[in-house]
Protein backbone atom coordinates (compact mmCIF):
# COMPACT_ATOMS: atom_id res chain seq x y z
CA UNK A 1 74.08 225.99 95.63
CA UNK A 2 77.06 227.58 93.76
CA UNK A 3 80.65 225.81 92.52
CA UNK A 4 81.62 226.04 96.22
CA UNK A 5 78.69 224.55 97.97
CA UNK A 6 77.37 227.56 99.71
CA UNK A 7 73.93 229.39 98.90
CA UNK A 8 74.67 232.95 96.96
CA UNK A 9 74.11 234.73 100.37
CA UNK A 10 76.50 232.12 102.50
CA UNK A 11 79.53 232.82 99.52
CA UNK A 12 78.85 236.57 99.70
CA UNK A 13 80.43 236.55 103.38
CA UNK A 14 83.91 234.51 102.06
CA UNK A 15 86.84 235.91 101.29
CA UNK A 16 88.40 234.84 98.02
CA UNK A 17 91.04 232.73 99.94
CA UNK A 18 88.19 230.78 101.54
CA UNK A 19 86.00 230.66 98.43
CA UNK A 20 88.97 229.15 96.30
CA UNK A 21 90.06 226.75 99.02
CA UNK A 22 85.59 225.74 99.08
CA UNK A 23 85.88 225.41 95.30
CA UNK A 24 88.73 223.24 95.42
CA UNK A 25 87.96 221.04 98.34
CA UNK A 26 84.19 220.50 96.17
CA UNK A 27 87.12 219.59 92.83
CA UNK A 28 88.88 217.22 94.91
CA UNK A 29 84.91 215.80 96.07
CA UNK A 30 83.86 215.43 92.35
CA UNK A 31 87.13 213.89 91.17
CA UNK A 32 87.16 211.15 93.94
CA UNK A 33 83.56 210.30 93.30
CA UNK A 34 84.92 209.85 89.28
CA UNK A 35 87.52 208.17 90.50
CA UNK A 36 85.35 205.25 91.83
CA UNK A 37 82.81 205.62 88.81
CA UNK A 38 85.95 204.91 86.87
CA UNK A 39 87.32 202.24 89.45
CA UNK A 40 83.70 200.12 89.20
CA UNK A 41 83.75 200.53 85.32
CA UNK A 42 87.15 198.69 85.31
CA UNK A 43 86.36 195.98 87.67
CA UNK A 44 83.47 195.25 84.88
CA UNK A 45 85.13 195.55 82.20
CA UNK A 46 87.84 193.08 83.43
CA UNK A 47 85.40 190.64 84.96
CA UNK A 48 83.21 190.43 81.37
CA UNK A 49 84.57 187.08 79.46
CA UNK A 50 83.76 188.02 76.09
CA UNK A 51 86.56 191.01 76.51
CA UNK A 52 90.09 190.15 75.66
CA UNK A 53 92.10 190.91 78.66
CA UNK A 54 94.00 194.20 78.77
CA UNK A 55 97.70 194.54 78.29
CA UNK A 56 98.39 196.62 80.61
CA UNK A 57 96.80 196.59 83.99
CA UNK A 58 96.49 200.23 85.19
CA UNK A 59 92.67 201.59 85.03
CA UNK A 60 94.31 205.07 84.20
CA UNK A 61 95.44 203.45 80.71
CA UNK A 62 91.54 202.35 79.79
CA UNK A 63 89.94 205.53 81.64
CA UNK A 64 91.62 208.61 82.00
CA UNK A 65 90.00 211.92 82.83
CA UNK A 66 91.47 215.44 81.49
CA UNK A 67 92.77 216.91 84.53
CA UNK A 68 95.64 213.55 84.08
CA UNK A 69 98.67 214.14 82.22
CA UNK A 70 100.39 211.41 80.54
CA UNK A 71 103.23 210.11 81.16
CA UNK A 72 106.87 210.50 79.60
CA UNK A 73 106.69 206.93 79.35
CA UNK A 74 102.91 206.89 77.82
CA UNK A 75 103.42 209.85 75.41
CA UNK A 76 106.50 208.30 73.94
CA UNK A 77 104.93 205.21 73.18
CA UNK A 78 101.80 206.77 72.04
CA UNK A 79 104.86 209.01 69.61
CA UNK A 80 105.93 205.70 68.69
CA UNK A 81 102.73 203.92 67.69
CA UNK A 82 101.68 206.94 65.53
CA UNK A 83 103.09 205.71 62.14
CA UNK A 84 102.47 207.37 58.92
CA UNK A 85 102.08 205.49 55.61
CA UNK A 86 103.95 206.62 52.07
CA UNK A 87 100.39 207.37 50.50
CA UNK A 88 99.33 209.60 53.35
CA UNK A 89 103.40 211.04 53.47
CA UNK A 90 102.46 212.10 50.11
CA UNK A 91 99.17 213.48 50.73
CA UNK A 92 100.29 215.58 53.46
CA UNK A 93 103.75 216.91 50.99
CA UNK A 94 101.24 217.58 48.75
CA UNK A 95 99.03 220.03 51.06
CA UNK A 96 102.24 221.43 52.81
CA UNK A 97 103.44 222.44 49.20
CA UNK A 98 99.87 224.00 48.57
CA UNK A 99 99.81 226.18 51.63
CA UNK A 100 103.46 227.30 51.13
CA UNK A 101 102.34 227.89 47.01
CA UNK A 102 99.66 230.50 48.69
CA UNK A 103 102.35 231.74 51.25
CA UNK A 104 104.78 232.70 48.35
CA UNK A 105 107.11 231.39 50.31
CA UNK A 106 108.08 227.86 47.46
CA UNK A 107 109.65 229.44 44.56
């Protein structure tokens, strides 16, 4: 069995229309199957007493699989929560100025 869930001699005879729409159709299988994997992982995690309940209640925010994209909303926070300290402000002038030394480009 191939990506598209024929034998090599069965996916020889498909066009590339077919064999795309096979391929995603077999995506769409996989992701649904993850998607209750994830939904059961939740519903354990959120049943287990010795967990501190979540803050937010969306199973996407605890589990979430590559082909989702955060959200505006999500990626701004996430912007937000990213704080730098002075010490590592420093650190980080210090290696900029160090790469720009070897650049030529700081007089």
């Amino acid at each position: 069995m191939g990506r598209c869930g024929r034998t090599e001699r069965e996916a020889a005879g498909t066009t590339y229309r077919e064999y795309r729409l096979l391929v995603e159709g077999k995506d769409a299988q996989e992701r649904e199957r993850y998607e209750l994997a994830r939904w059961l992982a939740y519903r354990i995690y959120m049943q287990n007493p010795y967990i501190k309940p979540p803050k937010a209640g969306s199973v996407k925010a605890y589990f979430r699989f590559p082909w989702e994209e955060p959200t505006e909303e999500e990626a701004t926070q996430a912007a937000k929560d990213c704080k730098v300290t002075r010490e590592e402000a420093a650190i980080l002038d210090r290696i900029f100025e160090e790469i720009e030394k070897k650049r030529g480009t700081v007089q």
